[in-house]
N, C-alpha and C. Protein backbone atom coordinates (compact mmCIF):
# COMPACT_ATOMS: atom_id res chain seq x y z
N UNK A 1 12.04 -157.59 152.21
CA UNK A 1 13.12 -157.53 151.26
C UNK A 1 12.63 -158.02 149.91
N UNK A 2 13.22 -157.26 148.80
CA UNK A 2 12.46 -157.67 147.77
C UNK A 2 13.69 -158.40 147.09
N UNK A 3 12.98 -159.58 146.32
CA UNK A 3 13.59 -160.41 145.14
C UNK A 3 13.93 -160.23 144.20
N UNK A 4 15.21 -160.12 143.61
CA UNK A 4 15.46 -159.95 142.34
C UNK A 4 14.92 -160.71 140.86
N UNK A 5 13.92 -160.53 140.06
CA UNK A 5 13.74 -161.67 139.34
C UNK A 5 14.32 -161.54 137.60
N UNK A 6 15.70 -161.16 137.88
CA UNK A 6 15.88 -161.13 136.10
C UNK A 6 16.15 -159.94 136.05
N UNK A 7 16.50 -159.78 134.28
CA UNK A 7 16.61 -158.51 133.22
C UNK A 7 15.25 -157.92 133.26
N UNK A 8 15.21 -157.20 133.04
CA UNK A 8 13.30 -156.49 132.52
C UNK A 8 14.39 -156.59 130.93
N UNK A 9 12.77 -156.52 130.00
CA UNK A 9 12.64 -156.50 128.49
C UNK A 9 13.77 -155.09 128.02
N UNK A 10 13.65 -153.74 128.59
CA UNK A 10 14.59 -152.77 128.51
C UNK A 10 15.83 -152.94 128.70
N UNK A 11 16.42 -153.44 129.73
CA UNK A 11 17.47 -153.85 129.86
C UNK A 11 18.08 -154.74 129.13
N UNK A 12 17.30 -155.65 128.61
CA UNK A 12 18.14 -156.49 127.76
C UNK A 12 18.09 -155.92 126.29
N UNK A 13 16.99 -155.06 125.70
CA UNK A 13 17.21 -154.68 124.83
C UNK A 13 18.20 -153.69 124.63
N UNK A 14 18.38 -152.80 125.83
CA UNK A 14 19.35 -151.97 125.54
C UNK A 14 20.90 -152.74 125.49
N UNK A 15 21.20 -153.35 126.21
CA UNK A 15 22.49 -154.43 125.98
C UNK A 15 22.21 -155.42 124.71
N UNK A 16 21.09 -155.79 123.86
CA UNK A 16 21.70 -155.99 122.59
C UNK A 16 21.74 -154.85 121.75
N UNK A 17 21.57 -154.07 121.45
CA UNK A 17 22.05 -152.82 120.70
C UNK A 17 23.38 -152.38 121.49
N UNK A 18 24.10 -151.66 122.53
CA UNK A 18 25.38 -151.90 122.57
C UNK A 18 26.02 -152.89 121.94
N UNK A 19 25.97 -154.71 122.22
CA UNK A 19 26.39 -155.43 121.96
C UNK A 19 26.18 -155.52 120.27
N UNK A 20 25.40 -155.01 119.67
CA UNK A 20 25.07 -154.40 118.14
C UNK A 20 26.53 -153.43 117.40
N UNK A 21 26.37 -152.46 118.74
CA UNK A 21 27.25 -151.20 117.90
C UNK A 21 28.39 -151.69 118.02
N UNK A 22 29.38 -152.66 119.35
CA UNK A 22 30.27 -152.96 119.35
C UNK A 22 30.71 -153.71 118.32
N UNK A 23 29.82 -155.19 117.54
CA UNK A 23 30.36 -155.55 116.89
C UNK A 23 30.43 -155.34 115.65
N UNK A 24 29.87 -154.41 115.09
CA UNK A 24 29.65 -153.36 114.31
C UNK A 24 30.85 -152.18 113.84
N UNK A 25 31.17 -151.84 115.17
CA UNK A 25 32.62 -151.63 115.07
C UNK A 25 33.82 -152.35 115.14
N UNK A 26 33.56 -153.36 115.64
CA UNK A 26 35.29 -154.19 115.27
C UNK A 26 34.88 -154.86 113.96
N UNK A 27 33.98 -155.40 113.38
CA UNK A 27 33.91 -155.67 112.16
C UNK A 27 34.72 -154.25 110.73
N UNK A 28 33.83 -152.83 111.28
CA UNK A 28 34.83 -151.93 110.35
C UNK A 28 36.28 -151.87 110.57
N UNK A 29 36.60 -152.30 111.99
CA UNK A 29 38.03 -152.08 112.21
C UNK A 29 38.69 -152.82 111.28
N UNK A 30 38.46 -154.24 111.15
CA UNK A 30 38.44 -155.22 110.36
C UNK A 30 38.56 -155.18 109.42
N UNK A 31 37.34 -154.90 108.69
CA UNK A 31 37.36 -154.30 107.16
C UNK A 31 38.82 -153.09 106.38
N UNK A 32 38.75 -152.84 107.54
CA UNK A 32 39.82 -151.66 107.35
C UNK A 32 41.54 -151.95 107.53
N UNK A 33 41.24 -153.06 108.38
CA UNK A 33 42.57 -153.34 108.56
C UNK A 33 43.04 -154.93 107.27
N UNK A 34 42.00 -155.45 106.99
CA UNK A 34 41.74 -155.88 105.80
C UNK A 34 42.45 -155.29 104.24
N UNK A 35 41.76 -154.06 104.18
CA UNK A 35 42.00 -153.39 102.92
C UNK A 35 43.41 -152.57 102.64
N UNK A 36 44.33 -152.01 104.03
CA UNK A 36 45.51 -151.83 104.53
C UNK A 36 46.05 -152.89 104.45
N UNK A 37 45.94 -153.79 104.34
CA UNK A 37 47.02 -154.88 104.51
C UNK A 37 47.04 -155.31 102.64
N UNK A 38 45.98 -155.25 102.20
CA UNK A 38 45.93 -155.47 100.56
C UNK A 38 46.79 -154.54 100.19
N UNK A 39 46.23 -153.32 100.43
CA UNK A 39 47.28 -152.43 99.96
C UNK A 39 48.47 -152.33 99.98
N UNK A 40 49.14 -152.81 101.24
CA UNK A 40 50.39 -153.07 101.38
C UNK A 40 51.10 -154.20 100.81
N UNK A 41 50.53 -155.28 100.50
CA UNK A 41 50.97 -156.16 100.47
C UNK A 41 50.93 -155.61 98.36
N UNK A 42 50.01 -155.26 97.95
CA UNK A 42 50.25 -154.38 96.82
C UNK A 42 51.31 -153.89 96.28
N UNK A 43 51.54 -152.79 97.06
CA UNK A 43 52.18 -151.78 97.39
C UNK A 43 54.05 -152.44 96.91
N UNK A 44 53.90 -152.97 98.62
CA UNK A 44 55.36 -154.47 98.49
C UNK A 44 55.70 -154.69 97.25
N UNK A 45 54.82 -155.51 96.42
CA UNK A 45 55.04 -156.47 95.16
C UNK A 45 55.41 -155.33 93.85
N UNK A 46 55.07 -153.92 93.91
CA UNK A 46 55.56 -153.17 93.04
C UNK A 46 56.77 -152.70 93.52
N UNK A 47 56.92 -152.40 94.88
CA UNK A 47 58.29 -152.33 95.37
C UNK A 47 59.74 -153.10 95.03
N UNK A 48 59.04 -154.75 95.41
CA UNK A 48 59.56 -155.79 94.80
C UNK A 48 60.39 -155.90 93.42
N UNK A 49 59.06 -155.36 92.43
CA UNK A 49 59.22 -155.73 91.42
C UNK A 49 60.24 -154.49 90.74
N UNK A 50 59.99 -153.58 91.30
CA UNK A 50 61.13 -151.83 91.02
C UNK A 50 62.44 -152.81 91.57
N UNK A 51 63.13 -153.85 92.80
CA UNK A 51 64.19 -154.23 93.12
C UNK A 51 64.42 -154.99 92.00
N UNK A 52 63.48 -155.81 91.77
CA UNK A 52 63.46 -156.83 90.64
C UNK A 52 64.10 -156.33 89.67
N UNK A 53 63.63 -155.29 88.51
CA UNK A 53 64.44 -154.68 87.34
C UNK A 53 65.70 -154.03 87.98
N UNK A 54 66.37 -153.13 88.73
CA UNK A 54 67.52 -153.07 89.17
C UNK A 54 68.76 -154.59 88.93
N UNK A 55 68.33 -155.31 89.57
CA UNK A 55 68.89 -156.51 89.23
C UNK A 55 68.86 -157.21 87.71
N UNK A 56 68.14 -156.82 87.07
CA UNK A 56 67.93 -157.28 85.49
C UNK A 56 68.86 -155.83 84.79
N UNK A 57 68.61 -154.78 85.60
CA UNK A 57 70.12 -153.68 85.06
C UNK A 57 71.29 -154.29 85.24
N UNK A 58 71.73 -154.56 86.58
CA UNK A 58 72.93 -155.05 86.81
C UNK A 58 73.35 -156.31 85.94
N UNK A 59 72.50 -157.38 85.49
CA UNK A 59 72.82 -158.38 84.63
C UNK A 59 73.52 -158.30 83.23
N UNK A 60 72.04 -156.90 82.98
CA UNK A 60 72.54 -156.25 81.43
C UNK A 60 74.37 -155.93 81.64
N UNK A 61 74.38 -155.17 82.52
CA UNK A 61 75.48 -154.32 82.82
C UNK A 61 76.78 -155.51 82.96
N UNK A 62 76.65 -156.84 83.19
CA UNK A 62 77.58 -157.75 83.23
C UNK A 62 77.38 -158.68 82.21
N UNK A 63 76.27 -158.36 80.46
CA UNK A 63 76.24 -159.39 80.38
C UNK A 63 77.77 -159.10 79.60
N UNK A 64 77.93 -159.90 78.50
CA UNK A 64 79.42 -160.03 77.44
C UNK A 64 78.57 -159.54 76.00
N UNK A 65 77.20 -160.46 76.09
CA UNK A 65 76.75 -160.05 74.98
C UNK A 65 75.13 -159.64 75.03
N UNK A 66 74.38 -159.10 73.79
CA UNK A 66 73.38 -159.07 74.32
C UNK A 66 71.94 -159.25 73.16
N UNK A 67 71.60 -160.38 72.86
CA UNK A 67 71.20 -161.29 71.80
C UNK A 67 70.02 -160.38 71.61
N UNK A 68 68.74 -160.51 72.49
CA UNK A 68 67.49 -159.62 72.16
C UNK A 68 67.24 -158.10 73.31
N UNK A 69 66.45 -157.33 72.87
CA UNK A 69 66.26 -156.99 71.78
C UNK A 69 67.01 -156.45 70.59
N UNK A 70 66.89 -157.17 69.20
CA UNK A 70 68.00 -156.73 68.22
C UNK A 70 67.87 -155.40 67.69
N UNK A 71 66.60 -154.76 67.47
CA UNK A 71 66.37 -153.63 67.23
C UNK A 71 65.50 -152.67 67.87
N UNK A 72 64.19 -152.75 68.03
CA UNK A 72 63.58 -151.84 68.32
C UNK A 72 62.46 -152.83 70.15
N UNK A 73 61.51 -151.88 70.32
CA UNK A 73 61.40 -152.68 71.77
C UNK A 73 60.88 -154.11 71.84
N UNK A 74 61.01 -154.75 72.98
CA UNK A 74 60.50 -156.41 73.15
C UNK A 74 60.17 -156.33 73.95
N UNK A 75 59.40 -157.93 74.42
CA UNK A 75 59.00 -158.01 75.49
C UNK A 75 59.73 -159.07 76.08
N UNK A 76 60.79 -159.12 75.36
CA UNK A 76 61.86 -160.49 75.59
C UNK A 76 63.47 -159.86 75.58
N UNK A 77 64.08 -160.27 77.09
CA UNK A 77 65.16 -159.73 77.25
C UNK A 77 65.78 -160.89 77.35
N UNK A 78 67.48 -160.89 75.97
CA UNK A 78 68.16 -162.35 76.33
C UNK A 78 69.48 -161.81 76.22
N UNK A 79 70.60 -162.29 77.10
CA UNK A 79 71.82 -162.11 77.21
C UNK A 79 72.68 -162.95 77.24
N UNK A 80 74.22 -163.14 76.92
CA UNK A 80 74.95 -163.90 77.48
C UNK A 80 75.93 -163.74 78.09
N UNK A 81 76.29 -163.85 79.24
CA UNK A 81 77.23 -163.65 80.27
C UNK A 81 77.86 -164.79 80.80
N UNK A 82 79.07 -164.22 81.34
CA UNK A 82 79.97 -165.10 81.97
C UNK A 82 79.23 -166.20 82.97
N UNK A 83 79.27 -167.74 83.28
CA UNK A 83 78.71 -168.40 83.79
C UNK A 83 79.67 -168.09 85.58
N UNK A 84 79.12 -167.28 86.59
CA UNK A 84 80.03 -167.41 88.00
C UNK A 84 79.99 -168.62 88.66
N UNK A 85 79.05 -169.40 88.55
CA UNK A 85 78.87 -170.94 89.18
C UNK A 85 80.12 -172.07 88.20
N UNK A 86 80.79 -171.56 87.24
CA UNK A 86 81.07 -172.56 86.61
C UNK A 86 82.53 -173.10 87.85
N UNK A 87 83.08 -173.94 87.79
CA UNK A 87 84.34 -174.24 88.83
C UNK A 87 85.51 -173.85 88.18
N UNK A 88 85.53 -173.94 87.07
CA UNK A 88 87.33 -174.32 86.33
C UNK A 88 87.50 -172.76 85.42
N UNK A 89 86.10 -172.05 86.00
CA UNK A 89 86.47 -170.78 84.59
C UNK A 89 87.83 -170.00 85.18
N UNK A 90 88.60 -169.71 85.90
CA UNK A 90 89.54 -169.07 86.72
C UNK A 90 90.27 -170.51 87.02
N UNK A 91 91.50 -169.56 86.84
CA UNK A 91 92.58 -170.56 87.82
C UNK A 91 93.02 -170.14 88.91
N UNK A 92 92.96 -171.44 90.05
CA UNK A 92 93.47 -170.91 91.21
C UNK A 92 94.36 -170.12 91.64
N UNK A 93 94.98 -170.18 91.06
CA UNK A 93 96.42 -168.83 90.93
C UNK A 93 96.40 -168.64 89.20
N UNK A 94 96.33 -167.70 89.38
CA UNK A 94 96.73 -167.09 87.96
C UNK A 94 98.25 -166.59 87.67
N UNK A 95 98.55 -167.71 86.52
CA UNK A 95 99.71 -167.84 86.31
C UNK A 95 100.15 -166.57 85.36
N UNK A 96 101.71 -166.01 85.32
CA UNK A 96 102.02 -165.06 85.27
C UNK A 96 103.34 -165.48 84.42
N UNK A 97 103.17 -165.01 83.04
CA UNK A 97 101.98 -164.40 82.21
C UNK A 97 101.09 -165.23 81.64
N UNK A 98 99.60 -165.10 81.46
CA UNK A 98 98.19 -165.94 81.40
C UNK A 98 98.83 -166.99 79.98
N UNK A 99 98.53 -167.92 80.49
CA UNK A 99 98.35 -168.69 79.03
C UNK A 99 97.65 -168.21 77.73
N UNK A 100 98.84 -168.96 76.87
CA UNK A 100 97.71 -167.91 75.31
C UNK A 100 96.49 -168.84 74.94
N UNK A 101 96.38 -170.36 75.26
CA UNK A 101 94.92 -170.49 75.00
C UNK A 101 94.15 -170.89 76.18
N UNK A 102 93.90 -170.07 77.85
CA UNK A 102 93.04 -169.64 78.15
C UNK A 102 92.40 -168.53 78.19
N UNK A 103 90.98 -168.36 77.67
CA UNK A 103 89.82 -167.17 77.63
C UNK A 103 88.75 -167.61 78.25
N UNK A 104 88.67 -166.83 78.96
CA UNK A 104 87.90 -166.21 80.16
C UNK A 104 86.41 -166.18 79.85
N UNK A 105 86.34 -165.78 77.76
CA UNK A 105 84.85 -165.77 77.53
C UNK A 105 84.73 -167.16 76.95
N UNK A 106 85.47 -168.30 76.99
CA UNK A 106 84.78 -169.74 76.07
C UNK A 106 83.86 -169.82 76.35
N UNK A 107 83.27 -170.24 75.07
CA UNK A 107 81.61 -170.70 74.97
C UNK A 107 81.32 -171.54 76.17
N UNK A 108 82.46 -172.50 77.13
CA UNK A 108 81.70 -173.16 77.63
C UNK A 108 81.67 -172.71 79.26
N UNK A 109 82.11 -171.51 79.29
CA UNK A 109 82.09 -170.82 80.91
C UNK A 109 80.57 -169.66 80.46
N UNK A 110 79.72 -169.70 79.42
CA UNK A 110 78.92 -168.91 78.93
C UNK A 110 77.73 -169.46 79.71
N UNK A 111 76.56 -168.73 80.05
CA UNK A 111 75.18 -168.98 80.24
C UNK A 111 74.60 -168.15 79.46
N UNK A 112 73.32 -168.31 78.69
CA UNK A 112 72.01 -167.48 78.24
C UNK A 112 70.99 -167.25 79.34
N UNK A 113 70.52 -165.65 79.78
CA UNK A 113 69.42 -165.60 81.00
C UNK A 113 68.84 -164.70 79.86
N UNK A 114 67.77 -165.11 79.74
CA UNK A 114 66.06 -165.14 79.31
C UNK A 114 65.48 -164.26 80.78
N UNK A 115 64.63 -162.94 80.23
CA UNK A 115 63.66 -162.33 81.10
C UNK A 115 62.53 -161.93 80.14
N UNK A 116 61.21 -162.52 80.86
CA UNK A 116 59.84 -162.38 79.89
C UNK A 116 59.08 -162.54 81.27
N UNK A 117 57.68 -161.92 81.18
CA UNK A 117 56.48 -162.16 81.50
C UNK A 117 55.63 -163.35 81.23
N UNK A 118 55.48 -164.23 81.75
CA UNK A 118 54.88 -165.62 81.56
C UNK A 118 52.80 -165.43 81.52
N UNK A 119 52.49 -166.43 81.81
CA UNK A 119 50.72 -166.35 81.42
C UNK A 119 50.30 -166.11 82.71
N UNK A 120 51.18 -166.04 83.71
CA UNK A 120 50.58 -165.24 85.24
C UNK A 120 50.83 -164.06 86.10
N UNK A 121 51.00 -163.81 84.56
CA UNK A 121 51.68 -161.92 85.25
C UNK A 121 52.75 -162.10 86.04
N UNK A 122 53.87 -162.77 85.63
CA UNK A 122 54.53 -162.61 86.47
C UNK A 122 56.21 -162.73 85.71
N UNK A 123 57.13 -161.81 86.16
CA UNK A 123 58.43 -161.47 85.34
C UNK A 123 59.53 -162.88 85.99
N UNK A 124 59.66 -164.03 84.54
CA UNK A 124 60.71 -164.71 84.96
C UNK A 124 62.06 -164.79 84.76
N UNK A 125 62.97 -165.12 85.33
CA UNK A 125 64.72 -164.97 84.95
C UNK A 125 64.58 -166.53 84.32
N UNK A 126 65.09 -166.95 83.09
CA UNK A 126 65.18 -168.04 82.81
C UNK A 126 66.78 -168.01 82.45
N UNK A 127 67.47 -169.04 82.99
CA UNK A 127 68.92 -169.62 82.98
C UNK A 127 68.79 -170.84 81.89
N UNK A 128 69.98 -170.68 80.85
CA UNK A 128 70.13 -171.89 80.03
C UNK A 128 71.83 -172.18 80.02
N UNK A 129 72.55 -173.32 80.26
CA UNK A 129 73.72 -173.51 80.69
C UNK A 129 73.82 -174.89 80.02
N UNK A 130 74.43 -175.16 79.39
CA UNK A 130 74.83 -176.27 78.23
C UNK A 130 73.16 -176.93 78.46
N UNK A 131 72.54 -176.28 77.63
CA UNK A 131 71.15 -177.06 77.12
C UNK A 131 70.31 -177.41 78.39
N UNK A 132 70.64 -177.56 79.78
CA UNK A 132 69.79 -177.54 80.30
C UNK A 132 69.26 -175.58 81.28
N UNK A 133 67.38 -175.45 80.81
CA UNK A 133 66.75 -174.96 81.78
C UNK A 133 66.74 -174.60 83.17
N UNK A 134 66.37 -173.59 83.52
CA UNK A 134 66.01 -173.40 84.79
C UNK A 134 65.39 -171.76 85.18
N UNK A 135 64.20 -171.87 85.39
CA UNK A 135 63.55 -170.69 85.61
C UNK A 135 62.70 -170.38 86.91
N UNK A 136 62.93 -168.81 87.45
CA UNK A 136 62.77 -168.73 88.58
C UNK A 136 61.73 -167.24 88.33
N UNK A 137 60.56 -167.14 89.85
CA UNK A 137 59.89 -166.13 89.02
C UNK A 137 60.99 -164.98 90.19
N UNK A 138 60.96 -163.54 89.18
CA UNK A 138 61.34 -162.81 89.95
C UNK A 138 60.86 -161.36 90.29
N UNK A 139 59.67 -161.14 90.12
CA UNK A 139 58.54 -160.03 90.01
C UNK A 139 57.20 -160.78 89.66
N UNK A 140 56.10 -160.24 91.11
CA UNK A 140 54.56 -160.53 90.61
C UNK A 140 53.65 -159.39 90.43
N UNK A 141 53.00 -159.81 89.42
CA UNK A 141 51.17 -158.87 89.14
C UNK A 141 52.11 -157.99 88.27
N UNK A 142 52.70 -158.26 86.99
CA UNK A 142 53.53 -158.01 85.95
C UNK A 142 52.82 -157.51 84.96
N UNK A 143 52.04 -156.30 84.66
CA UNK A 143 51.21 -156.56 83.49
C UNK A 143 52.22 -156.28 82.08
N UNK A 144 53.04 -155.82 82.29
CA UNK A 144 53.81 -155.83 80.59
C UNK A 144 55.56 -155.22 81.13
N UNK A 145 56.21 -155.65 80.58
CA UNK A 145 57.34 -156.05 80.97
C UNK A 145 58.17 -155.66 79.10
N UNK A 146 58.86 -154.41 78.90
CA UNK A 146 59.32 -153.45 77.87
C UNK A 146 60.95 -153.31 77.81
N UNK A 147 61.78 -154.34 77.16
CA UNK A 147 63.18 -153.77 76.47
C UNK A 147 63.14 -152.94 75.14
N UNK A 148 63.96 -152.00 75.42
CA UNK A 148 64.68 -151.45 74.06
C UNK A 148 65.94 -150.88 74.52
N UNK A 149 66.59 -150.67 73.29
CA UNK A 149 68.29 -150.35 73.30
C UNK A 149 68.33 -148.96 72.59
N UNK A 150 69.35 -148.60 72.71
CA UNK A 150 70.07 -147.42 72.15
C UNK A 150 71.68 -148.14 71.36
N UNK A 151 72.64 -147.48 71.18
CA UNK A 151 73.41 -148.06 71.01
C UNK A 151 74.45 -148.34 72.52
N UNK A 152 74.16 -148.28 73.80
CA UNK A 152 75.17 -148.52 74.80
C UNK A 152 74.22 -148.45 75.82
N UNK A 153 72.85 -148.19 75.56
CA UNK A 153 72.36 -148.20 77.10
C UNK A 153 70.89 -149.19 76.48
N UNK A 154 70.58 -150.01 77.44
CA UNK A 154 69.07 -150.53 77.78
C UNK A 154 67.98 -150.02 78.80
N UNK A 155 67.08 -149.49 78.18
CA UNK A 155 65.73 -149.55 78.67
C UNK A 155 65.11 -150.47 79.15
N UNK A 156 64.82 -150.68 80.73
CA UNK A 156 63.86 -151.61 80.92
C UNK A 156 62.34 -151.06 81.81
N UNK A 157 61.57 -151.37 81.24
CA UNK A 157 60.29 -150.90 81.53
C UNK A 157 59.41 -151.94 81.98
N UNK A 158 58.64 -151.77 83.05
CA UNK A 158 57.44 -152.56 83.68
C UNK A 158 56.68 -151.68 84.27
N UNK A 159 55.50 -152.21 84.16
CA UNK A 159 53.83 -151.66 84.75
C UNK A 159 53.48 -152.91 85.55
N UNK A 160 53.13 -152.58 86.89
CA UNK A 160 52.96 -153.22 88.20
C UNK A 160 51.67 -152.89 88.51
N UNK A 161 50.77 -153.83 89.08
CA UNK A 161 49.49 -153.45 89.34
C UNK A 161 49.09 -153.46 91.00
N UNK A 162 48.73 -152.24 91.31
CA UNK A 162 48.66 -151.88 92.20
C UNK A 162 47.25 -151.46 92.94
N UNK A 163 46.50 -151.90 93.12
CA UNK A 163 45.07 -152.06 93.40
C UNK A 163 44.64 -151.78 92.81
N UNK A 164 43.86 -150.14 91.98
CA UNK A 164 43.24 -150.06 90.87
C UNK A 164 43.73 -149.16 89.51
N UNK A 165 44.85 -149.06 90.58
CA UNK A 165 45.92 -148.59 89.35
C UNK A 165 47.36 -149.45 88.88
N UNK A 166 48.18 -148.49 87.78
CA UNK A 166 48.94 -149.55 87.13
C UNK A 166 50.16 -148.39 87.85
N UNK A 167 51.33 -149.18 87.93
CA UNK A 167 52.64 -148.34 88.06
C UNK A 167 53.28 -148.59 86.83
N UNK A 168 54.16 -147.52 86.56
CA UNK A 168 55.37 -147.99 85.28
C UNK A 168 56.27 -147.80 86.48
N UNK A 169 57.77 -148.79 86.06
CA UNK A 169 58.71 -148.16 86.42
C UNK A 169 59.96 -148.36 85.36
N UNK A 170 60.67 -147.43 85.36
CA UNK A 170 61.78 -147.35 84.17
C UNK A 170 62.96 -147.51 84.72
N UNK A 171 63.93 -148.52 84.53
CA UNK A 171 64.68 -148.73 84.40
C UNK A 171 66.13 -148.55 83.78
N UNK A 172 67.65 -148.15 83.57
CA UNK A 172 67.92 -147.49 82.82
C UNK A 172 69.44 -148.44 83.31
N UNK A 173 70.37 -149.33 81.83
CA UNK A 173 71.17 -149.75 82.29
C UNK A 173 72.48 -149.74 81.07
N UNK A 174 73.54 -149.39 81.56
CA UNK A 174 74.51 -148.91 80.48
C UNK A 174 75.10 -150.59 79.85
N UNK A 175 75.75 -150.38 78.83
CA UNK A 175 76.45 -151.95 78.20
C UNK A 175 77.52 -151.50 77.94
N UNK A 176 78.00 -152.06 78.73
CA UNK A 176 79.81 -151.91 78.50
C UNK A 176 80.20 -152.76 77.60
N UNK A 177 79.72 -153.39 76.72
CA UNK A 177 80.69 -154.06 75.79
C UNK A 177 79.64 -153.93 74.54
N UNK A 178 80.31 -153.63 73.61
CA UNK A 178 79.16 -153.93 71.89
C UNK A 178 78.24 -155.40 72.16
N UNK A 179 76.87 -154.67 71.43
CA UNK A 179 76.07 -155.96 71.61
C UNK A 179 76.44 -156.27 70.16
N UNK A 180 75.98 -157.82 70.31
CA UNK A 180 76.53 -158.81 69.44
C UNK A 180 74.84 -158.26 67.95
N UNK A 181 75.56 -158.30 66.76
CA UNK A 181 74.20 -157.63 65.84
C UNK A 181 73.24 -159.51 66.07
């Protein structure tokens, strides 16, 4: 009966080259599932950022007034609208017929929201409510961020960067009330 003594030199060479090509291939799988996921996650953040301006329409579309841009395009969008967080702007029952000195727009039920591109590419909503701040980001990888007006509608424009290209997306939001000159 004969003894088994081991691999021979062939045998083991041929099992490190399999063991070669295999990891060879889950490394491209890798790579690949790597560069799919960039992309997506890309992809997302211009998605994002297209939800993002929708919501900066709808703001326009509620503000009361609408401070910048005064004439031609910016890169600075400022409004002022009704404050909804305030407690006392509404009365619990609304009395019938309204009092003649409550209004609905006093300066002090008012907020200013500020929208600009900051130094990290990125589009912020800034809130100002009796002198104090507060800013939140709300779109990333922002490369330029575009108001202009007509007389009743706002343009809002952004370019989103998207792996090696740029997206625009346009925005388009009506003003129901005269902007303030």
């Amino acid at each position: 009966m004969r003894r088994a003594r081991g691999l021979s030199l062939l045998e083991i060479l041929i099992t490190g080259v399999l063991f070669g090509v295999v990891l060879a291939a889950v490394a491209g799988l890798l790579g690949q599932f790597n560069r799919a996921l960039n992309h997506s996650s890309k992809r997302s953040q211009a998605t994002e950022g297209a939800l993002a301006l929708r919501e900066v329409a709808a703001e326009v579309e509620e503000s009361i007034a609408l401070i910048s841009p005064a004439g031609g395009p910016s890169s600075l969008l400022e409004l002022t609208r009704i404050n909804p967080a305030y407690p006392g702007r509404l009365p619990a029952t609304m009395p019938s017929p309204a009092p003649g000195a409550w209004e609905p727009a006093d300066p002090a039920y008012l907020m200013t929201v500020r929208f600009q591109v900051n130094g990290q590419r990125q589009l912020e909503r800034e809130v100002i409510v009796g002198g104090a701040s507060t800013r939140q980001v709300i779109a990333l990888e922002v490369n330029s961020f575009t108001v202009s007006r007509t007389q009743n509608r706002v343009d809002l424009q952004a370019f989103f960067q998207e792996e090696q290209q740029v997206r625009p997306i346009l925005v388009h939001a009506n003003l129901k009330v005269a902007p303030w000159p």
